[in-house]
N, C-alpha and C. Protein backbone atom coordinates (compact mmCIF):
# COMPACT_ATOMS: atom_id res chain seq x y z
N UNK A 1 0.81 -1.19 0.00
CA UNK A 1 0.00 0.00 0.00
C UNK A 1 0.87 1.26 0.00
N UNK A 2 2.16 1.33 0.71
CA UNK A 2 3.10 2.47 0.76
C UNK A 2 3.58 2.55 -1.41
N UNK A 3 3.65 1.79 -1.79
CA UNK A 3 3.94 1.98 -2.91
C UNK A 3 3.14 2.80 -4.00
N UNK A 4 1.62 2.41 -3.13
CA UNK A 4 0.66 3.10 -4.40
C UNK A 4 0.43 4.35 -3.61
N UNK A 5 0.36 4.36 -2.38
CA UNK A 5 -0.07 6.56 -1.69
C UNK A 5 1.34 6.80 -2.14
N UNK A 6 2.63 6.56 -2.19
CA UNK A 6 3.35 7.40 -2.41
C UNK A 6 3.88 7.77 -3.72
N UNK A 7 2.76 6.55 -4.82
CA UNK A 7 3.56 7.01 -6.22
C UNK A 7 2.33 7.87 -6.49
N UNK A 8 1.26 8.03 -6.32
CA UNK A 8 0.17 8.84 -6.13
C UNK A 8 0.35 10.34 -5.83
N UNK A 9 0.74 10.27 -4.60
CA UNK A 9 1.27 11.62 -3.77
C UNK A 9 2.51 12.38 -4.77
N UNK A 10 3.10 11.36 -4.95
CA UNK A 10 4.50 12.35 -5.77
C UNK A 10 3.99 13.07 -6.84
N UNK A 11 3.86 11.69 -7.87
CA UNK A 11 2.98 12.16 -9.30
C UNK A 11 2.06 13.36 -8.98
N UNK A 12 0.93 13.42 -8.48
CA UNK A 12 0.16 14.40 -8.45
C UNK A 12 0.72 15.26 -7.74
N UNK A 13 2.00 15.37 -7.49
CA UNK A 13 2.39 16.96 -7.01
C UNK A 13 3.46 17.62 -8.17
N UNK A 14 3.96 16.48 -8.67
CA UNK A 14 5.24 16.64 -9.29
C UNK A 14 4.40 17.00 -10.88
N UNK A 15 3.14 16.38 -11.04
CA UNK A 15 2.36 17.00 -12.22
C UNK A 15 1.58 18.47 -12.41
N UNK A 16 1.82 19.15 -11.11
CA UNK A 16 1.20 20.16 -11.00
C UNK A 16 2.16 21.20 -11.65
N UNK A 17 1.62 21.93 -13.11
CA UNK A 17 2.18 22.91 -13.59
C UNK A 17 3.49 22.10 -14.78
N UNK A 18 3.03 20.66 -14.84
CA UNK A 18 3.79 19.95 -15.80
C UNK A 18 3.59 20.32 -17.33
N UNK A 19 4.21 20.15 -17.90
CA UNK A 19 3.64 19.98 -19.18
C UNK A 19 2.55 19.78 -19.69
N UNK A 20 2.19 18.64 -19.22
CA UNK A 20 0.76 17.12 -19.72
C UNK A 20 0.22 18.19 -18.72
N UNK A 21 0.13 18.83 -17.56
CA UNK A 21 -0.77 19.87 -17.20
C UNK A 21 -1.08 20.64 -18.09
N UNK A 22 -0.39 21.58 -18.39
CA UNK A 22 -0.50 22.73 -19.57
C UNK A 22 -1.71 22.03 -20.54
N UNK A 23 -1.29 21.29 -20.85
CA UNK A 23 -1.68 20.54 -22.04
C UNK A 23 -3.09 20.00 -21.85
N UNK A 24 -3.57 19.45 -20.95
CA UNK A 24 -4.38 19.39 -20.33
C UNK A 24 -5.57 20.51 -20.52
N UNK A 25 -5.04 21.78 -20.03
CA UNK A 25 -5.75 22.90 -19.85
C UNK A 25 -5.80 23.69 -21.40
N UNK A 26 -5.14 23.63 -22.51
CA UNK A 26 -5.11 23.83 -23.99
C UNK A 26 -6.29 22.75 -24.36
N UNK A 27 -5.61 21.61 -24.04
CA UNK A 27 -6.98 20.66 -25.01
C UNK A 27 -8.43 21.04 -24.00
N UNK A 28 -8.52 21.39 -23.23
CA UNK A 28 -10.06 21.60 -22.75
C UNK A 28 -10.55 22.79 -23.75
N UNK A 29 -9.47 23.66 -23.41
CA UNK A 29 -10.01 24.99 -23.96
C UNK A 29 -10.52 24.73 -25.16
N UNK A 30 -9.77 24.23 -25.76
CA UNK A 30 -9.68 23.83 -27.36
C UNK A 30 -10.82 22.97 -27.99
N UNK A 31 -10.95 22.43 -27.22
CA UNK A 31 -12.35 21.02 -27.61
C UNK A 31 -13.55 21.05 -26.46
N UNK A 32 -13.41 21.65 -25.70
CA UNK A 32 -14.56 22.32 -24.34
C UNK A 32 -15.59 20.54 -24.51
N UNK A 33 -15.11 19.59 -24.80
CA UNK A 33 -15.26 18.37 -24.56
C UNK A 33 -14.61 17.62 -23.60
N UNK A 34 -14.89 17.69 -21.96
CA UNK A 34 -14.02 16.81 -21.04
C UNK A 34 -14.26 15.44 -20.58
N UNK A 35 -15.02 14.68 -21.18
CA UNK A 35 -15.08 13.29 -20.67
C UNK A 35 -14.36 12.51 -21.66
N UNK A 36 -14.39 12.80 -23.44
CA UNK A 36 -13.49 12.32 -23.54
C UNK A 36 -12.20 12.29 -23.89
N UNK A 37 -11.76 14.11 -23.39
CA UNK A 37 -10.58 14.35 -23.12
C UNK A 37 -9.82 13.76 -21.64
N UNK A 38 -10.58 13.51 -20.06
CA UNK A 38 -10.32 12.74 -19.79
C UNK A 38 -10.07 11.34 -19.41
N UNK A 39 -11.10 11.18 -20.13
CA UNK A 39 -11.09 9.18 -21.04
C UNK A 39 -9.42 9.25 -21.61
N UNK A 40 -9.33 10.06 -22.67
CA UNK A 40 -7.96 9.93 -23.50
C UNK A 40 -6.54 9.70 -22.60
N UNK A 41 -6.98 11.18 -21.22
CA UNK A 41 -6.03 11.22 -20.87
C UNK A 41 -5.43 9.86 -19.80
N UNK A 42 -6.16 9.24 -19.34
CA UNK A 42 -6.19 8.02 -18.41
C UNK A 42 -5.84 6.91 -19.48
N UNK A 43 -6.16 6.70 -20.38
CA UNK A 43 -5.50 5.62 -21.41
C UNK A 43 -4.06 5.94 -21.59
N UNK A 44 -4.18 7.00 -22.17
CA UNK A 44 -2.49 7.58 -22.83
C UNK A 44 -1.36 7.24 -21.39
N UNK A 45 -2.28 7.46 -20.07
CA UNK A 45 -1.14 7.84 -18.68
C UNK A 45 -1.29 6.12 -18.05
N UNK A 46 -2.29 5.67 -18.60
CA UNK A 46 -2.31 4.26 -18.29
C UNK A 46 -0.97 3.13 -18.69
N UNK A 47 -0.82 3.44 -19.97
CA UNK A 47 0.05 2.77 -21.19
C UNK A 47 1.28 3.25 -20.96
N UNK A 48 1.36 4.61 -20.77
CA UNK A 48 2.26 4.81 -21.16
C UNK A 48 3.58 4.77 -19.64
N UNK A 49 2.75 5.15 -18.21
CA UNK A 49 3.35 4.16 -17.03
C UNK A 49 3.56 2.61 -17.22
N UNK A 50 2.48 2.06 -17.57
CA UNK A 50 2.58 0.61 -17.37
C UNK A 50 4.02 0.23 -18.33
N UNK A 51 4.20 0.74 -19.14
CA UNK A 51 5.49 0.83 -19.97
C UNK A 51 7.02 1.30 -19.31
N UNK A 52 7.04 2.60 -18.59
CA UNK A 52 7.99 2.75 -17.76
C UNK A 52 7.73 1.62 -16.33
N UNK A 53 6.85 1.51 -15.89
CA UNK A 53 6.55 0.60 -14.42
C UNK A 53 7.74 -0.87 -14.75
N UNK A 54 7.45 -1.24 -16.50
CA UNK A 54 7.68 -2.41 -16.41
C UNK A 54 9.51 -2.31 -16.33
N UNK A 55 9.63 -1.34 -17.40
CA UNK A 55 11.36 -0.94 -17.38
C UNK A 55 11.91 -0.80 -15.49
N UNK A 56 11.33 -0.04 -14.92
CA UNK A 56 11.44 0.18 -13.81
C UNK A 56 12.08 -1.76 -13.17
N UNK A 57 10.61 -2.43 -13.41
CA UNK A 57 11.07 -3.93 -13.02
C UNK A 57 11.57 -4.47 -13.77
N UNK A 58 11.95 -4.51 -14.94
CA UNK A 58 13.37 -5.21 -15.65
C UNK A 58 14.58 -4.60 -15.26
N UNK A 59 14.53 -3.54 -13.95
CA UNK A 59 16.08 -2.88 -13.85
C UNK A 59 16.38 -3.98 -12.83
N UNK A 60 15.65 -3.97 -11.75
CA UNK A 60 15.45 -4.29 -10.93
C UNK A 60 15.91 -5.76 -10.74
N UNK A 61 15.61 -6.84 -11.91
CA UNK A 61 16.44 -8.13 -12.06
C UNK A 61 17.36 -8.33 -12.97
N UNK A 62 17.72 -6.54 -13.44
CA UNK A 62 19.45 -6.80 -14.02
C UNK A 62 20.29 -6.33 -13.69
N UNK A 63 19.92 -5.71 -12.49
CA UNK A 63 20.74 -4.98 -11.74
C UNK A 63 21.18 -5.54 -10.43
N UNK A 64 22.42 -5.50 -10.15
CA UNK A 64 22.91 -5.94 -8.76
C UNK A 64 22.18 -5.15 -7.57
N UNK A 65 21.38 -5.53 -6.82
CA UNK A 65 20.93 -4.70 -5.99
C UNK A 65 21.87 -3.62 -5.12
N UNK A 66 23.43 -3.69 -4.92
CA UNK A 66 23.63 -2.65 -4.62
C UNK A 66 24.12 -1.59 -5.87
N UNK A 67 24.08 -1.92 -7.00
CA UNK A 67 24.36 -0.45 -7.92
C UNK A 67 22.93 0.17 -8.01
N UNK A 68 21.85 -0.65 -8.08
CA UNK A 68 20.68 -0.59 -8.07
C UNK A 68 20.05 0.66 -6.97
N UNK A 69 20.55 0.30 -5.36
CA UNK A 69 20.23 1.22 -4.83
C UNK A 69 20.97 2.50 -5.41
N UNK A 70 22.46 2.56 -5.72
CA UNK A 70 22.86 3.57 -5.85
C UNK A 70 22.28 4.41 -6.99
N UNK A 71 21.66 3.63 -7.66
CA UNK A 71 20.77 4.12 -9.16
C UNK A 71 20.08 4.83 -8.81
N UNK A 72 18.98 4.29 -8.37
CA UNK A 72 17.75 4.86 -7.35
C UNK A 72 17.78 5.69 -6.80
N UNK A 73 19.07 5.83 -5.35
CA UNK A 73 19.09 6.84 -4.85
C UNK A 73 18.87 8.58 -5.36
N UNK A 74 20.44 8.18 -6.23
CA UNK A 74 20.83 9.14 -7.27
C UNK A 74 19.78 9.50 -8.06
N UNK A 75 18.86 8.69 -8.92
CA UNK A 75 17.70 9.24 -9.99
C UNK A 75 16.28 10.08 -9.01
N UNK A 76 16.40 9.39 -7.64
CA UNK A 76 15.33 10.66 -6.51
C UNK A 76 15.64 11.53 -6.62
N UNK A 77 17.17 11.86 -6.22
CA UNK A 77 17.71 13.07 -5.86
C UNK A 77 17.78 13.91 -6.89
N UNK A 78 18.19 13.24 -8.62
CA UNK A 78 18.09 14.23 -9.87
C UNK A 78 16.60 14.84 -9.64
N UNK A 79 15.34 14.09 -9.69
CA UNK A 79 14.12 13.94 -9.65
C UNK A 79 13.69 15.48 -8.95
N UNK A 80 14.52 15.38 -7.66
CA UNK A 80 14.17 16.51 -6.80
C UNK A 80 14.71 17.83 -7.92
N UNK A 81 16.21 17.50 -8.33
CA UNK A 81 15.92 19.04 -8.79
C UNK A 81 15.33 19.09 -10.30
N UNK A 82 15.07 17.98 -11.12
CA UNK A 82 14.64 18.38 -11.88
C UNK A 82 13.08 19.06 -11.34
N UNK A 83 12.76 18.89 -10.72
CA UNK A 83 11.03 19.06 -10.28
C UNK A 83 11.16 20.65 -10.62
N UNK A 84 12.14 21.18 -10.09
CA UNK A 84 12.05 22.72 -9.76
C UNK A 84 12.69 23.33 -11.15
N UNK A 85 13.05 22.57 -11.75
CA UNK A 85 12.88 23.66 -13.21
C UNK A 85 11.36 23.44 -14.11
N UNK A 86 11.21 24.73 -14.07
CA UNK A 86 9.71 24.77 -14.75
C UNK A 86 9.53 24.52 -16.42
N UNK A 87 8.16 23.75 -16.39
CA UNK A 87 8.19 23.29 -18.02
C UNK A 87 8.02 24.35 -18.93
N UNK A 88 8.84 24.03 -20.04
CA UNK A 88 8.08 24.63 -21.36
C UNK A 88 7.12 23.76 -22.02
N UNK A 89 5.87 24.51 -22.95
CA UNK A 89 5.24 23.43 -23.48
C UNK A 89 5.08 24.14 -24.89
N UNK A 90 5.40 23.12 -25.58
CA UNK A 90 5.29 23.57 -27.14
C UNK A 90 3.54 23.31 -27.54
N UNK A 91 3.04 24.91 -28.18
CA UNK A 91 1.63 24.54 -28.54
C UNK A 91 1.40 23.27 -29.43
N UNK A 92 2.74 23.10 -30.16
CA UNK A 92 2.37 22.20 -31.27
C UNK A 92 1.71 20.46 -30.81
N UNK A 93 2.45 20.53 -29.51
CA UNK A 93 1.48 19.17 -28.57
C UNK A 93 0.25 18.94 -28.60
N UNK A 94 -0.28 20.39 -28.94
CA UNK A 94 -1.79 20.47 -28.97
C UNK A 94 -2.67 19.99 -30.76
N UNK A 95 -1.37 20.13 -31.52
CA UNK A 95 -2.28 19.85 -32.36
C UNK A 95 -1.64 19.16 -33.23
N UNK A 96 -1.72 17.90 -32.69
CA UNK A 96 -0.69 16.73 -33.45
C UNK A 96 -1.46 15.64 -34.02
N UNK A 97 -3.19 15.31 -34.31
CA UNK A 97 -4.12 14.95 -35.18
C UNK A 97 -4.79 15.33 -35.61
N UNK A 98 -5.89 14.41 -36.16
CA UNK A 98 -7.07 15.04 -36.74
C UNK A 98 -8.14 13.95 -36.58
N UNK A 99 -8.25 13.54 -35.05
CA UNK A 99 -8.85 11.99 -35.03
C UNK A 99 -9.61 12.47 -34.04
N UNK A 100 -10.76 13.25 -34.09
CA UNK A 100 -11.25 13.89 -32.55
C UNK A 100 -10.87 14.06 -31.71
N UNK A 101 -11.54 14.07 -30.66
CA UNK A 101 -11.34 15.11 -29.43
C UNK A 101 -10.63 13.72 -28.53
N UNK A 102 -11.40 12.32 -28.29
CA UNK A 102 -9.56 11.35 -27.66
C UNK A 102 -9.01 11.04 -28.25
N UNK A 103 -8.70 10.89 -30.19
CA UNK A 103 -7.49 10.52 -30.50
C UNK A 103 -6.39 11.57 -30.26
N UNK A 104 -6.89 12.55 -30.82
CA UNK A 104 -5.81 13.78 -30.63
C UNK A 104 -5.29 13.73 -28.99
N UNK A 105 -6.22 13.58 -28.14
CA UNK A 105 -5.41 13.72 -26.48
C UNK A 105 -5.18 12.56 -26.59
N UNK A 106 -5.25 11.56 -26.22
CA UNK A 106 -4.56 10.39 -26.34
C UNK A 106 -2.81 10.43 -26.92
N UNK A 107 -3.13 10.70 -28.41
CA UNK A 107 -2.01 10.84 -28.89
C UNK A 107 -1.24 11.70 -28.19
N UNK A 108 -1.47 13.48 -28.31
CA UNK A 108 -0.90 14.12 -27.57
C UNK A 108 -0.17 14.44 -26.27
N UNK A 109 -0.74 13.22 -25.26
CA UNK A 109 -0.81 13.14 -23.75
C UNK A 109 0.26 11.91 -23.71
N UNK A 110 0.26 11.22 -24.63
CA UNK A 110 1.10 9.65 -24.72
C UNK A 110 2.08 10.19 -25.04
N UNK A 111 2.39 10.99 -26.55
CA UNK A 111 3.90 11.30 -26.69
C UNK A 111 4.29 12.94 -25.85
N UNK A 112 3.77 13.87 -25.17
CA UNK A 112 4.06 14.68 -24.22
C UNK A 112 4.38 13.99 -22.92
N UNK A 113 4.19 13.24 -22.48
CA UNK A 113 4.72 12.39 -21.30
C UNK A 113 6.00 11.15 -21.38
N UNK A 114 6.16 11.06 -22.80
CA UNK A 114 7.35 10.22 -23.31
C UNK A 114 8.44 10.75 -22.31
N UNK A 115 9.49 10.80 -21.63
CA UNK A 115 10.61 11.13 -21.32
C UNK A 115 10.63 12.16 -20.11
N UNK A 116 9.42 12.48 -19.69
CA UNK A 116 8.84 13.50 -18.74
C UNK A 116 9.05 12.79 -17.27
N UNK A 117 9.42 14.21 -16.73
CA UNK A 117 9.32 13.74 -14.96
C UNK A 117 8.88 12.39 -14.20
N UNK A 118 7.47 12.71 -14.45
CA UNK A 118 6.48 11.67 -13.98
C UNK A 118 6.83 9.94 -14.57
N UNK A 119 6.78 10.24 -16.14
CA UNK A 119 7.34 8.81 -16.34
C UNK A 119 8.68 8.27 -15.78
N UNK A 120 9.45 9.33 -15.83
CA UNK A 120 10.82 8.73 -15.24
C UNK A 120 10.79 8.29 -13.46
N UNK A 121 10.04 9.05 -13.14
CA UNK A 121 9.21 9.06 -11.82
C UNK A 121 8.57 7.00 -11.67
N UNK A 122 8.06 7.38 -12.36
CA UNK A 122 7.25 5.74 -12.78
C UNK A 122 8.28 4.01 -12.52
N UNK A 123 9.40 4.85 -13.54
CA UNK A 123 10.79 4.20 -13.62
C UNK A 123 11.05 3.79 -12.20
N UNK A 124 11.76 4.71 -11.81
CA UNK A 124 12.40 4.71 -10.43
C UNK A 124 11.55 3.87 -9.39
N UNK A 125 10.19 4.64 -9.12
CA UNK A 125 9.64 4.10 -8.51
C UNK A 125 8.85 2.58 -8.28
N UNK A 126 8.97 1.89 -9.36
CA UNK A 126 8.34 1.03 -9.91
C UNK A 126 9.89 -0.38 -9.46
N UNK A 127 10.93 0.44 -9.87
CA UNK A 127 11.86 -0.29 -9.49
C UNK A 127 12.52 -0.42 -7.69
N UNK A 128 12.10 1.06 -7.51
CA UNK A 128 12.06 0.86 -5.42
C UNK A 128 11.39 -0.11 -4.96
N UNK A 129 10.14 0.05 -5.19
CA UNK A 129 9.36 -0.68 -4.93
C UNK A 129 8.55 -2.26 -5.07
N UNK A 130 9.54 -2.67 -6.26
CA UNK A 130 8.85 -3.73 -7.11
C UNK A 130 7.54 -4.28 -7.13
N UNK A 131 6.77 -3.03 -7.16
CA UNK A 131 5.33 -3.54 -7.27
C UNK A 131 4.77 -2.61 -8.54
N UNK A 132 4.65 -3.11 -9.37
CA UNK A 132 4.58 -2.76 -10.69
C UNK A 132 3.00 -2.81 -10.56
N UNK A 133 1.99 -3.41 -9.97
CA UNK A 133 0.53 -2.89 -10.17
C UNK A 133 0.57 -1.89 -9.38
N UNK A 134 0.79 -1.75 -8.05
CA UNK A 134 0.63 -0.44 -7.22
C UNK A 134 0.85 0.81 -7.45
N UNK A 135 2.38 0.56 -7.94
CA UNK A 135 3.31 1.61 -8.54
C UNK A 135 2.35 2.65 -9.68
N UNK A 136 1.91 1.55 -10.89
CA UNK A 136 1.23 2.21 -11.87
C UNK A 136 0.14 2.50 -11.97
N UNK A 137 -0.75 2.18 -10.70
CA UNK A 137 -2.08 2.55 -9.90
C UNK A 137 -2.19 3.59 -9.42
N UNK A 138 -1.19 3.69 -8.84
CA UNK A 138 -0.53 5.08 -7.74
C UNK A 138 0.03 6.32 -9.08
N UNK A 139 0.79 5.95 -9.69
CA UNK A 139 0.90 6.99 -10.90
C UNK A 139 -0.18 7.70 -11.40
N UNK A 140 -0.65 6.45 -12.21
CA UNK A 140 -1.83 6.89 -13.19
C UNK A 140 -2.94 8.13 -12.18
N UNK A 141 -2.79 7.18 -11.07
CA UNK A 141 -3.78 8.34 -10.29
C UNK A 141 -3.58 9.54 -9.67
N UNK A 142 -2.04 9.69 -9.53
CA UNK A 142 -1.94 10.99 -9.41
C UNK A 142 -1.83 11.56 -10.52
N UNK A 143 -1.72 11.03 -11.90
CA UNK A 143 -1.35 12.16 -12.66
C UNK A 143 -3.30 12.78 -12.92
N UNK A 144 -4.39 11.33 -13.11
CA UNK A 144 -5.83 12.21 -12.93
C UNK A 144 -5.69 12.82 -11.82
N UNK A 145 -5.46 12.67 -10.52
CA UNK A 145 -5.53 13.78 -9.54
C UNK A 145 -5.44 15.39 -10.38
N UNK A 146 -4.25 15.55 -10.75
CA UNK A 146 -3.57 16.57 -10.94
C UNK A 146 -4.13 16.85 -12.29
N UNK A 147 -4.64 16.24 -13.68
CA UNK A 147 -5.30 16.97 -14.89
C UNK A 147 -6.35 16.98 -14.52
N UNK A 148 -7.45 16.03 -14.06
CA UNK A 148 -9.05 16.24 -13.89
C UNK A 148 -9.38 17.24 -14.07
N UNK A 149 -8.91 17.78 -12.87
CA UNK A 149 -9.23 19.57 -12.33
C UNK A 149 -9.25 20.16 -13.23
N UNK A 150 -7.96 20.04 -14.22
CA UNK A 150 -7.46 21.44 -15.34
C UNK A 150 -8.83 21.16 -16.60
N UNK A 151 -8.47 19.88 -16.74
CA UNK A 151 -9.77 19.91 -17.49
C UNK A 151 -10.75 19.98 -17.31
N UNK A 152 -11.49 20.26 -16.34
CA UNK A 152 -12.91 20.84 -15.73
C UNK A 152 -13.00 22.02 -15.47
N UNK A 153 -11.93 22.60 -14.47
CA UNK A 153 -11.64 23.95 -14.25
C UNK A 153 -11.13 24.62 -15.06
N UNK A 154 -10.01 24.05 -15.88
CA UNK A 154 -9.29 25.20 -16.61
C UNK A 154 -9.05 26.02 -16.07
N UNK A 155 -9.04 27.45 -16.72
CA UNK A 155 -8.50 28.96 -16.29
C UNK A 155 -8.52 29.60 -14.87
N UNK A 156 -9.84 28.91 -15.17
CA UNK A 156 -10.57 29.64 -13.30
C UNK A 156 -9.69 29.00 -12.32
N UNK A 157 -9.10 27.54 -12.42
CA UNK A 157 -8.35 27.50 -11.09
C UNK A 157 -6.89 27.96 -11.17
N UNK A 158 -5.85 27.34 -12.32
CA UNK A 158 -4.75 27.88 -12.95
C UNK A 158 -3.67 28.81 -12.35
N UNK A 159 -4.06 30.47 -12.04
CA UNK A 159 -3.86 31.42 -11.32
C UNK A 159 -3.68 31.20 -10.05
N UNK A 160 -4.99 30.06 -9.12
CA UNK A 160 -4.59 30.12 -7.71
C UNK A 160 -3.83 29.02 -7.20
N UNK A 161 -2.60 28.12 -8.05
CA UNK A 161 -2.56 26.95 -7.65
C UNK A 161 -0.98 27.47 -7.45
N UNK A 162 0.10 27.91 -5.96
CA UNK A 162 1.06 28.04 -6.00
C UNK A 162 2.22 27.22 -6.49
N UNK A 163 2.29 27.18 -7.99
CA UNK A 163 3.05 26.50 -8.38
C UNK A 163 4.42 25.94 -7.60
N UNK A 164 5.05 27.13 -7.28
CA UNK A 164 6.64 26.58 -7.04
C UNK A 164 6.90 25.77 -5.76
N UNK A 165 5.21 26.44 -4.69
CA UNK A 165 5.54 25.93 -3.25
C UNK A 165 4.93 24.23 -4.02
N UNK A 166 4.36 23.98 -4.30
CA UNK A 166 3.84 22.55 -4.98
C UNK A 166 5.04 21.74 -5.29
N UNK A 167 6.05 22.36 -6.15
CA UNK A 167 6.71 21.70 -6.71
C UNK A 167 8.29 21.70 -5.72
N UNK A 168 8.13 22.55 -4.68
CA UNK A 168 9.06 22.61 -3.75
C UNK A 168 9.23 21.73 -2.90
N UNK A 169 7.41 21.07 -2.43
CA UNK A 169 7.12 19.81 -1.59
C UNK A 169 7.45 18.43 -2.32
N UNK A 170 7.26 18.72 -3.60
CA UNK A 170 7.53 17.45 -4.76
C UNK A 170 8.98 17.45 -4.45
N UNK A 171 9.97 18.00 -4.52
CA UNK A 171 11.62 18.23 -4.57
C UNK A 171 11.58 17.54 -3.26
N UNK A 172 11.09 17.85 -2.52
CA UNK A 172 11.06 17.53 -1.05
C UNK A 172 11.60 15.83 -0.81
N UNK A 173 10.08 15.68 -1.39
CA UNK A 173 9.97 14.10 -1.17
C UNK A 173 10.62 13.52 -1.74
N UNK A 174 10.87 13.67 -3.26
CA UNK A 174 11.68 13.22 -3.94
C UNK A 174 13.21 13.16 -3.40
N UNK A 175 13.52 14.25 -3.09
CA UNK A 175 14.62 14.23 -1.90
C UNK A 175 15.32 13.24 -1.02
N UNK A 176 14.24 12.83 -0.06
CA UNK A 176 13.78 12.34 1.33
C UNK A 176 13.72 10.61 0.62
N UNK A 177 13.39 10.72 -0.27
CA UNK A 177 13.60 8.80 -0.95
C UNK A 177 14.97 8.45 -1.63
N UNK A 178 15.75 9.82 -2.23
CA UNK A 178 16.62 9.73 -2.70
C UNK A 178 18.09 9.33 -1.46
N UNK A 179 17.66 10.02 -0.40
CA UNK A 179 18.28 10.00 0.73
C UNK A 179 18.72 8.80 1.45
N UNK A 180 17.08 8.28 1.70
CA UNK A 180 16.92 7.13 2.26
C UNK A 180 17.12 6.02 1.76
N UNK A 181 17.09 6.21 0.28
CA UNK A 181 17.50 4.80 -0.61
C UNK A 181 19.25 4.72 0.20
N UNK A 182 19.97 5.96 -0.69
CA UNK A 182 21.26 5.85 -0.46
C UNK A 182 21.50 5.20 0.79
N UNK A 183 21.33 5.70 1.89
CA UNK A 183 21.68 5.39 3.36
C UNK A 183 20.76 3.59 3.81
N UNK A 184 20.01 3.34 3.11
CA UNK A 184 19.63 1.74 3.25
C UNK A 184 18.45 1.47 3.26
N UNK A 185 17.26 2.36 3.09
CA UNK A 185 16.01 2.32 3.63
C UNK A 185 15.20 1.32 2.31
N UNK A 186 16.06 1.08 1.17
CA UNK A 186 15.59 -0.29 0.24
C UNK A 186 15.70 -1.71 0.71
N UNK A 187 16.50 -1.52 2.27
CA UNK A 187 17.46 -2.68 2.23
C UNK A 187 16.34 -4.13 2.76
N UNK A 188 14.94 -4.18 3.01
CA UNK A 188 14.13 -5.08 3.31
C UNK A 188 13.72 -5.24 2.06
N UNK A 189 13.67 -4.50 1.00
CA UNK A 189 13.49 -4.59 -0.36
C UNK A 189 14.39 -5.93 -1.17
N UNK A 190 15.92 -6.09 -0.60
CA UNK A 190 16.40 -6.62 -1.02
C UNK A 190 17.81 -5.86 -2.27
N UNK A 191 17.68 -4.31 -1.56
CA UNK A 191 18.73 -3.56 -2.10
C UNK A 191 19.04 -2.34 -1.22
């Protein structure tokens, strides 16, 4: 259960003001259609974790468990500061079909999350933890935590959501696992 509140908790903090956020809040505007913009977006964040979750557990049995922790440790701690540089988002994310309102997010949301925080997030965590359903349970749901809103709310909430302190608590945690890996806290894990 610690595997899925905390890949949950991260993701949906570490998605706040992400990219696939942005993006999020463009395709509402854009198609003012949100069920199955977020239908799209829960497929695209479904697939496209369960894909890093699994890399995450193929590290995990090719890796010696102690370079492994040191992997881990180290990819929290990048994690933390990548959190705190803020995204750019290219409009062109927004308009990369012509297959309605979920192929286009689908598509858009699947390859905007390719190589992104959260998936690499997915990685790591998926491999701390070796629980690859929890892990990508706990993802997927923080990343709806964190778009739902944009796509329902959009604009109106946007303005009041303190980005940096959000993403300061995300650095945080990310931190605080990166820490604890290093110093042994994988080690009932078996690394």
């Amino acid at each position: 259960m610690e595997a899925f509140l905390l890949s949950t908790g991260v993701v949906a903090l570490a998605e706040i003001g992400d990219k696939t956020q942005l993006l999020a809040f463009i395709l509402a505007a854009k198609f003012r259609k949100p069920l199955p913009i977020i239908a799209a977006i829960f497929v695209a964040t479904l697939f496209n974790h369960a894909f890093a979750g699994a890399i995450g557990a193929l590290l995990t049995s090719l890796l010696d468990p102690q370079w492994l922790r040191w992997g881990l440790g180290i990819s929290f701690i990048a994690m933390a500061a990548w959190i705190l540089v803020p995204d750019k988002f290219d409009e062109r994310d927004a308009h990369l079909a012509h297959a309605g309102v979920f192929g286009t997010t689908l598509l858009a949301f699947f390859l905007a999350e390719m190589g992104d925080k959260t998936q690499i997030a997915t990685v790591a965590l998926a491999a701390q933890y070796q629980s690859l359903l929890l892990v990508v349970a706990g993802t997927t749901l923080g990343m709806m935590i964190a778009n739902v809103p944009a796509v329902l709310f959009g604009a109106r909430i946007a303005h009041r959501i303190p980005v940096r302190l959000v993403h300061g608590i995300a650095a945080l945690i990310f931190a605080a696992l990166g820490v604890a890996t290093l110093l042994g806290a994988g080690a009932r894990l078996g690394f």
